[in-house]
C-alpha atoms as a PDB file:
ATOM      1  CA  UNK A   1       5.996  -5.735  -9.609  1.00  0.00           C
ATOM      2  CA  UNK A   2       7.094  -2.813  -7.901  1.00  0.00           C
ATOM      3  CA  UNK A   3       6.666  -4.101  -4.562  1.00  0.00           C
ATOM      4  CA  UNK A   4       9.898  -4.281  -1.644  1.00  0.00           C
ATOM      5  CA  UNK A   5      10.571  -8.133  -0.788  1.00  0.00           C
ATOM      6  CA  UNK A   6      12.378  -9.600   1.606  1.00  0.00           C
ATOM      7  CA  UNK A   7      15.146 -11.998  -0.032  1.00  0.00           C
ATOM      8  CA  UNK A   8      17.285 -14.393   2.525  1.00  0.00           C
ATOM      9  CA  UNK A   9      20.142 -16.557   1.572  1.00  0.00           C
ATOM     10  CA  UNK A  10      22.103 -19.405   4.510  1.00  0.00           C
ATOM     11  CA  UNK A  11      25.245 -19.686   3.384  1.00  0.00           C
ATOM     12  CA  UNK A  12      26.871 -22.687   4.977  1.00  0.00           C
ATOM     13  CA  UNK A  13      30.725 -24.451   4.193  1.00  0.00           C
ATOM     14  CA  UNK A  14      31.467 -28.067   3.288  1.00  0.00           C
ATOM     15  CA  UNK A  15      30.798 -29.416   7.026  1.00  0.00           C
ATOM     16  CA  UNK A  16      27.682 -27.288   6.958  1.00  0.00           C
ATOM     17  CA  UNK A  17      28.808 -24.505   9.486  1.00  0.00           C
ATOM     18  CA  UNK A  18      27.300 -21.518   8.850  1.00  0.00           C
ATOM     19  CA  UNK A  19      29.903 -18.668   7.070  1.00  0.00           C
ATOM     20  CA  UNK A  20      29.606 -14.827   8.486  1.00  0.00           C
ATOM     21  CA  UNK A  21      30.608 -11.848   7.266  1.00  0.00           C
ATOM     22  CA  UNK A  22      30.259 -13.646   3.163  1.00  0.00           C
ATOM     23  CA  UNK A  23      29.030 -11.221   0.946  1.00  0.00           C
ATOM     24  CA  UNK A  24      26.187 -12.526  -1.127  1.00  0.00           C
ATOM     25  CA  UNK A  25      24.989 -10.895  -4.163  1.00  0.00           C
ATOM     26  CA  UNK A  26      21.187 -11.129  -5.115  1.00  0.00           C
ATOM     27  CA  UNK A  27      20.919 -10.630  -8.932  1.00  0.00           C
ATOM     28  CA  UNK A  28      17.168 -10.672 -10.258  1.00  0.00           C
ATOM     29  CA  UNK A  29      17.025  -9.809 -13.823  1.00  0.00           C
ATOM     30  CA  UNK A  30      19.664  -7.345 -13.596  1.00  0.00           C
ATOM     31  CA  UNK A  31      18.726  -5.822 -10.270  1.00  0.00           C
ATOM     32  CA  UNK A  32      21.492  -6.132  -7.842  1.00  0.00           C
ATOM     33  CA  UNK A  33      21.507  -6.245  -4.861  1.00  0.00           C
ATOM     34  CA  UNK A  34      24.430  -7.243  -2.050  1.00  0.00           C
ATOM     35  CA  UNK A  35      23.809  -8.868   1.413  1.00  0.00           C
ATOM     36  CA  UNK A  36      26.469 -10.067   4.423  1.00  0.00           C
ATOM     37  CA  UNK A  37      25.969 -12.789   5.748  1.00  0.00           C
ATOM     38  CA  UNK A  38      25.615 -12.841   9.834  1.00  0.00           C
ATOM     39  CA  UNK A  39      24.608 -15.123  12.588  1.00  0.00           C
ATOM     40  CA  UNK A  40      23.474 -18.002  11.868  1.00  0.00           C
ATOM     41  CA  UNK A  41      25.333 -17.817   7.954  1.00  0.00           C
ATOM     42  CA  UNK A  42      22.056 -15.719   7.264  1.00  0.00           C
ATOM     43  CA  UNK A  43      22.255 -12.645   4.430  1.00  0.00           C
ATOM     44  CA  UNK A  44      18.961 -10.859   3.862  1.00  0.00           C
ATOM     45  CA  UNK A  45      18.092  -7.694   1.347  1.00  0.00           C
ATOM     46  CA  UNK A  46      15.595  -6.132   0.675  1.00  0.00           C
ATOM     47  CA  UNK A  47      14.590  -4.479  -2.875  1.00  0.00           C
ATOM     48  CA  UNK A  48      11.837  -3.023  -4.784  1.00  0.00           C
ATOM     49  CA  UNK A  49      10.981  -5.300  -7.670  1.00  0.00           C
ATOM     50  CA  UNK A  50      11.597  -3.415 -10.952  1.00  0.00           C
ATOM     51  CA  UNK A  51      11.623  -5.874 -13.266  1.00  0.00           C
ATOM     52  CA  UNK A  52       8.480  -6.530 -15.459  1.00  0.00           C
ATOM     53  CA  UNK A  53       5.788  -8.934 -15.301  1.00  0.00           C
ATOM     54  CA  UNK A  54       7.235 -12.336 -16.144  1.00  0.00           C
ATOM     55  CA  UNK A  55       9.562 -15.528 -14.890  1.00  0.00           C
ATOM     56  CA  UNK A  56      13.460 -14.805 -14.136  1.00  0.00           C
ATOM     57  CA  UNK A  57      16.242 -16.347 -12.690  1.00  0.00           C
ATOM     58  CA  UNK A  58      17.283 -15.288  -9.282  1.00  0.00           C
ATOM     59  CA  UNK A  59      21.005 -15.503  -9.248  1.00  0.00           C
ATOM     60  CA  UNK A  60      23.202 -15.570  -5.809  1.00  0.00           C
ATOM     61  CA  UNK A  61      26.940 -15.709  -5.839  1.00  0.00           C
ATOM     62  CA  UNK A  62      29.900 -15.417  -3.077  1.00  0.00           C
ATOM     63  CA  UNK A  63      32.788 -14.795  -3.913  1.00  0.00           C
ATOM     64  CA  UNK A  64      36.141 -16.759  -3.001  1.00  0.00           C
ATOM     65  CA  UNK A  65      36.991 -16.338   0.338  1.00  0.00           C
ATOM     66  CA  UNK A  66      39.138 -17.602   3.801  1.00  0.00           C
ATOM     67  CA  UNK A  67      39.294 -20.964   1.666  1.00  0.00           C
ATOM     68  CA  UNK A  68      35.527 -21.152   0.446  1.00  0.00           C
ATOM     69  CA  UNK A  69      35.271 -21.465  -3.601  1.00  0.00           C
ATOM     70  CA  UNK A  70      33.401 -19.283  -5.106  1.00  0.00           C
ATOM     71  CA  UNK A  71      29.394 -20.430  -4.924  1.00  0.00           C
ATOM     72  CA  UNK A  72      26.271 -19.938  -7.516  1.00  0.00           C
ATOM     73  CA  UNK A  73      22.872 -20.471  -7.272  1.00  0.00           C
ATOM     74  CA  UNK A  74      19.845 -19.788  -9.872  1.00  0.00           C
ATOM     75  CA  UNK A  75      16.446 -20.311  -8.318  1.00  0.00           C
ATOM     76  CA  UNK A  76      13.066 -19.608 -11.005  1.00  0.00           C
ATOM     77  CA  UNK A  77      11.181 -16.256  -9.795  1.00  0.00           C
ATOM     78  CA  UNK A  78       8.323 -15.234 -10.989  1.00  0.00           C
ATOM     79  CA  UNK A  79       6.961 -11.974 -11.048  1.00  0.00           C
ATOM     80  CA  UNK A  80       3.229 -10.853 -11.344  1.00  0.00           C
ATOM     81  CA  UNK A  81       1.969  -7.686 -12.316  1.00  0.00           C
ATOM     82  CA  UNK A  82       1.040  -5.565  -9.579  1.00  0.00           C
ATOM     83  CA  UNK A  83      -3.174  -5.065  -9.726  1.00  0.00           C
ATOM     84  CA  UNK A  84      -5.196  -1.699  -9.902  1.00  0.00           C
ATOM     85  CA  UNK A  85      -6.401  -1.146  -6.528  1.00  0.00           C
ATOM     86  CA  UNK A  86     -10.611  -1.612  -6.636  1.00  0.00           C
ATOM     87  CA  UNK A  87     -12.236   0.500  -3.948  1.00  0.00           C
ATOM     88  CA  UNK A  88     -15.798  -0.077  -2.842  1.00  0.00           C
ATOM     89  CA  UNK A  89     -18.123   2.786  -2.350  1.00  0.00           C
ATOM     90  CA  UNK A  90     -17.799   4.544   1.073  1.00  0.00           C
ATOM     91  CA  UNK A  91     -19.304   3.958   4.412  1.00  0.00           C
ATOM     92  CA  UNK A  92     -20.565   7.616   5.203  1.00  0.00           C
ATOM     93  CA  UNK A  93     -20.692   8.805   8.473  1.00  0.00           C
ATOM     94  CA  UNK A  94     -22.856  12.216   9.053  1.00  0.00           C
ATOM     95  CA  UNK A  95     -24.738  14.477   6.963  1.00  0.00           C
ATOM     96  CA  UNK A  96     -25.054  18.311   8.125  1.00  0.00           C
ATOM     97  CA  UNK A  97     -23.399  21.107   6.512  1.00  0.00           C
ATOM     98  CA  UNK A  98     -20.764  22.630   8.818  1.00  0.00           C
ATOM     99  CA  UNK A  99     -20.105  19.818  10.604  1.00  0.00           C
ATOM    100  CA  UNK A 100     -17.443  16.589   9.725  1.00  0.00           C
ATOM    101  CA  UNK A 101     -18.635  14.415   7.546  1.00  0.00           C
ATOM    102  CA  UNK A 102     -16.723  10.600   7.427  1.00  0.00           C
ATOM    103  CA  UNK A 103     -15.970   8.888   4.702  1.00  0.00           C
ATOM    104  CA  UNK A 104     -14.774   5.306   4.819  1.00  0.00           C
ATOM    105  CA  UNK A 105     -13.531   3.040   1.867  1.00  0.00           C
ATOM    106  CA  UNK A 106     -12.457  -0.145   1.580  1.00  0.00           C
ATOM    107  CA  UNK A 107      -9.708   0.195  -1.008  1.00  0.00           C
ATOM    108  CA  UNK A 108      -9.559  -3.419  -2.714  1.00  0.00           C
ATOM    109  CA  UNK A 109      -5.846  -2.528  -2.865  1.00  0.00           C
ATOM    110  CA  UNK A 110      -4.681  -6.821  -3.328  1.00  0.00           C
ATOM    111  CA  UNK A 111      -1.407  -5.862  -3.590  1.00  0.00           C
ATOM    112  CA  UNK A 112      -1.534  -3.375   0.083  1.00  0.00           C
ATOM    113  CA  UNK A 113       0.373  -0.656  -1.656  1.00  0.00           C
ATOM    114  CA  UNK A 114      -1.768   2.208  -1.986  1.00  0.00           C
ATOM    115  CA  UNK A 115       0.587   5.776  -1.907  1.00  0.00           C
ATOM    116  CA  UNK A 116      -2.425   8.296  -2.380  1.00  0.00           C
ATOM    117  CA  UNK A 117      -6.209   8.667  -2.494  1.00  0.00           C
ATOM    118  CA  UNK A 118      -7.460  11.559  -4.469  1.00  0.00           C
ATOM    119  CA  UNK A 119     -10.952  12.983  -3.677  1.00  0.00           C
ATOM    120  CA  UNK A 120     -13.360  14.663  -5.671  1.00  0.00           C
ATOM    121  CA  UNK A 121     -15.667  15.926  -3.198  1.00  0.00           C
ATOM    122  CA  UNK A 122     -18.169  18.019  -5.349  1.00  0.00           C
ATOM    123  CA  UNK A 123     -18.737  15.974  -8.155  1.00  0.00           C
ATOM    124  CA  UNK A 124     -17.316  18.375 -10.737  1.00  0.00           C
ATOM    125  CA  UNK A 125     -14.672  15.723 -11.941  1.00  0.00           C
ATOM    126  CA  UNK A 126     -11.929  17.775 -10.714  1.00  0.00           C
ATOM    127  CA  UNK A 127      -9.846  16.451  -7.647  1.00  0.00           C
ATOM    128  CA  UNK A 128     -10.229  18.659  -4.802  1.00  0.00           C
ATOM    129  CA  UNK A 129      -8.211  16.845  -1.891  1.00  0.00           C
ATOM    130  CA  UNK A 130      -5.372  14.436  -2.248  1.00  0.00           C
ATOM    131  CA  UNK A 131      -5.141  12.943   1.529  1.00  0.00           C
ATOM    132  CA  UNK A 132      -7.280  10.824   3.862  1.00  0.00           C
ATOM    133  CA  UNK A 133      -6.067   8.237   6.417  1.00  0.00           C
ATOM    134  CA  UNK A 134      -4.597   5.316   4.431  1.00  0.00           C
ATOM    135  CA  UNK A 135      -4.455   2.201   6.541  1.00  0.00           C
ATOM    136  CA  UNK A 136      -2.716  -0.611   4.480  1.00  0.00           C
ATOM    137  CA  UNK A 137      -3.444  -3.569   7.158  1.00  0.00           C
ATOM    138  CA  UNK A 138      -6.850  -2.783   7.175  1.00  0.00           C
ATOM    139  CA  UNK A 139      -6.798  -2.041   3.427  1.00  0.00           C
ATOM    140  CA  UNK A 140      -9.208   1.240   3.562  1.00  0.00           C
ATOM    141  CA  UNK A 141      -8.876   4.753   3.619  1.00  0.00           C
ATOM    142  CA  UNK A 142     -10.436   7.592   5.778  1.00  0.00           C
ATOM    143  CA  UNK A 143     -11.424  11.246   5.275  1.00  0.00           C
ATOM    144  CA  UNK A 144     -13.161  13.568   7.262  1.00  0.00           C
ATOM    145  CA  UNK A 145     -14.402  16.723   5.405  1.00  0.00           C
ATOM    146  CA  UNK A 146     -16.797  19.707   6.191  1.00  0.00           C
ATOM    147  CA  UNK A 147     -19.135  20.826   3.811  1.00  0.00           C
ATOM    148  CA  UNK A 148     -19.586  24.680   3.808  1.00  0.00           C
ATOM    149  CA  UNK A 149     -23.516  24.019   2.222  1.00  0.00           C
ATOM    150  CA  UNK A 150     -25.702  21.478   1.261  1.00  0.00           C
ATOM    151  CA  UNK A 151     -25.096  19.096  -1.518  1.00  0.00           C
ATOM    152  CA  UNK A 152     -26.439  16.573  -2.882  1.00  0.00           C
ATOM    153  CA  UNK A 153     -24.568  14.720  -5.854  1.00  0.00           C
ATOM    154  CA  UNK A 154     -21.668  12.273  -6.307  1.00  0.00           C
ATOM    155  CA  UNK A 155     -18.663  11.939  -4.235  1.00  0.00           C
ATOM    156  CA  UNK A 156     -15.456  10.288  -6.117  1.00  0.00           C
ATOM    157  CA  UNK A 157     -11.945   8.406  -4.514  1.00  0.00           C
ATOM    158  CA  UNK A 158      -9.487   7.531  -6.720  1.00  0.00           C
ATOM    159  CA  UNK A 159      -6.786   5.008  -4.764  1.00  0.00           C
ATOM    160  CA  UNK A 160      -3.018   5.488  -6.995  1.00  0.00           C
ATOM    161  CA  UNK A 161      -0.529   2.685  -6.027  1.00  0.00           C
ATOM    162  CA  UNK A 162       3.311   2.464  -5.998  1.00  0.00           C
ATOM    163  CA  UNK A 163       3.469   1.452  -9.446  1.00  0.00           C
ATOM    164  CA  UNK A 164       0.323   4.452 -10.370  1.00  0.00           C
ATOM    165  CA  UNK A 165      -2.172   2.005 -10.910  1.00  0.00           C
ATOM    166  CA  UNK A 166      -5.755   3.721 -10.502  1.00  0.00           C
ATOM    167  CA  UNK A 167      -9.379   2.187  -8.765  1.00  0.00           C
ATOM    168  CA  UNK A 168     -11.831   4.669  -8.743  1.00  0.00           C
ATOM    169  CA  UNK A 169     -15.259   4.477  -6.684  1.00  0.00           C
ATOM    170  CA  UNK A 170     -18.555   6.640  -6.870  1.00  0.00           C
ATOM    171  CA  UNK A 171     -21.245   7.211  -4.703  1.00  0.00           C
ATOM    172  CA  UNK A 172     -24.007   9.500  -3.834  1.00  0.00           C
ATOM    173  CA  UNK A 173     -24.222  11.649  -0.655  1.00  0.00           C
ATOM    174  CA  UNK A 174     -26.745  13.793   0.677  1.00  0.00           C
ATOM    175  CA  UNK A 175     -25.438  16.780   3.018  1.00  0.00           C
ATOM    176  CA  UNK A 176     -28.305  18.733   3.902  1.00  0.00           C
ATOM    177  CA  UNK A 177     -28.192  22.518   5.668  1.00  0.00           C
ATOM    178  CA  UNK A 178     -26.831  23.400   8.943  1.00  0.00           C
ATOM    179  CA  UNK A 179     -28.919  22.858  11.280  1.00  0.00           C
ATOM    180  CA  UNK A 180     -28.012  25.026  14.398  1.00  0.00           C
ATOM    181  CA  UNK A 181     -31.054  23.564  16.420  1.00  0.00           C
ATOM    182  CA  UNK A 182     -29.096  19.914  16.407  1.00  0.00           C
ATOM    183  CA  UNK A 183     -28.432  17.515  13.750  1.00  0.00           C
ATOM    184  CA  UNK A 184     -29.995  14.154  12.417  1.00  0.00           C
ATOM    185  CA  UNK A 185     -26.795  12.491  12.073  1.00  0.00           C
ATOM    186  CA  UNK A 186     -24.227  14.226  12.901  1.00  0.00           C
ATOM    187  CA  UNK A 187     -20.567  12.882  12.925  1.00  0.00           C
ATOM    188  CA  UNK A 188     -21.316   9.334  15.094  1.00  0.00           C
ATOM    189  CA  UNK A 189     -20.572   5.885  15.367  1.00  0.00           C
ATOM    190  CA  UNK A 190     -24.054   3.617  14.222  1.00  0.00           C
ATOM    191  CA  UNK A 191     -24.650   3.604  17.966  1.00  0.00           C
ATOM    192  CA  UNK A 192     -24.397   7.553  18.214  1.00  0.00           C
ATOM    193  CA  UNK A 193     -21.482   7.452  19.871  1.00  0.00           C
ATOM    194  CA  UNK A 194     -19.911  10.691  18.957  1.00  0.00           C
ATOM    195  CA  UNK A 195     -16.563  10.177  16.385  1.00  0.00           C
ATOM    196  CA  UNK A 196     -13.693  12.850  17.120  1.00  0.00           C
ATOM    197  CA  UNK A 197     -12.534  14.036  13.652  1.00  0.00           C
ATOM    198  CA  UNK A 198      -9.194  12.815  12.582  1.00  0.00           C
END
């Protein structure tokens, strides 16, 4: 639900040669969609799944042409509802006022189609960034932010999907003062290798 797919259909005469240029219409619960066939008799569409959580037939038809009859085919297709994304508290990279601090989620997104991540940095329940570095293959999302002063409290992602499913994850962080003589952790790898901020 509410994901694009990738439908193909081989449409192939009597003899089994493959037909080009057929049009072939992809009806899925009343979502239509129409593919030509090219090399190889092949006619692919693609479509974002609209229809609601359930089994349907999946209908494809060509029309009469150049001597072909007219052709029907009903396949079963099931579609499942599309999950909340789950996100796991962050990895946190640095902790000094006035400097980047890294945050690093793993998104639990099952369905890898995450839109937005919405940030409440301050713990005041109120969302005060909607951003980061959303990285679908790797199913997390990445924000850099710089704290103007210490704070020590909650820090809260919200991951929205294509459909607007919500996951929501909490976690404490502890950004102590600026510390112009050199920080304890400043923005760096586990190593300390230094991280350039996105």
């Amino acid at each position: 639900q509410g994901q694009r797919i990738l439908l193909s259909a081989t449409v192939l005469d009597r003899r089994g040669v493959s037909v080009v240029a057929m049009p072939v219409t992809f009806d899925l619960g009343g979502q239509r969609v129409v593919g030509t066939t090219g090399a190889g008799g092949v006619a692919s569409v693609e479509f974002d799944v609209a229809a609601e959580p359930g089994t349907y037939d999946l209908v494809l038809t060509t029309p009469t042409a150049a001597g072909l009859s007219a052709g029907r085919q009903v396949a079963r297709f099931t579609v499942l509802p599309n999950r909340a994304p789950a996100p796991s508290p962050a990895t946190v990279y640095g902790d000094e006022a006035g400097y980047p601090v890294r945050f690093v989620v793993a998104m639990g997104d099952l369905d890898k189609d995450a839109v937005s991540a919405e940030w409440d940095l301050d713990g005041d329940g109120e969302v005060d960034l909607v951003g980061g570095t959303l990285d679908l293959g790797l199913d997390r999302v990445t924000l850099d932010h710089v704290y103007d002063d210490e704070y020590d409290g909650p820090v809260t992602v919200t991951i929205v999907d294509a459909v607007g499913n919500r996951g929501s994850a909490t976690w404490q962080v502890d950004i102590g003062p600026n510390r112009p003589e050199g920080a304890m952790r400043r923005l760096a790898m586990p190593d300390g290798t230094p991280i350039e901020p996105l």
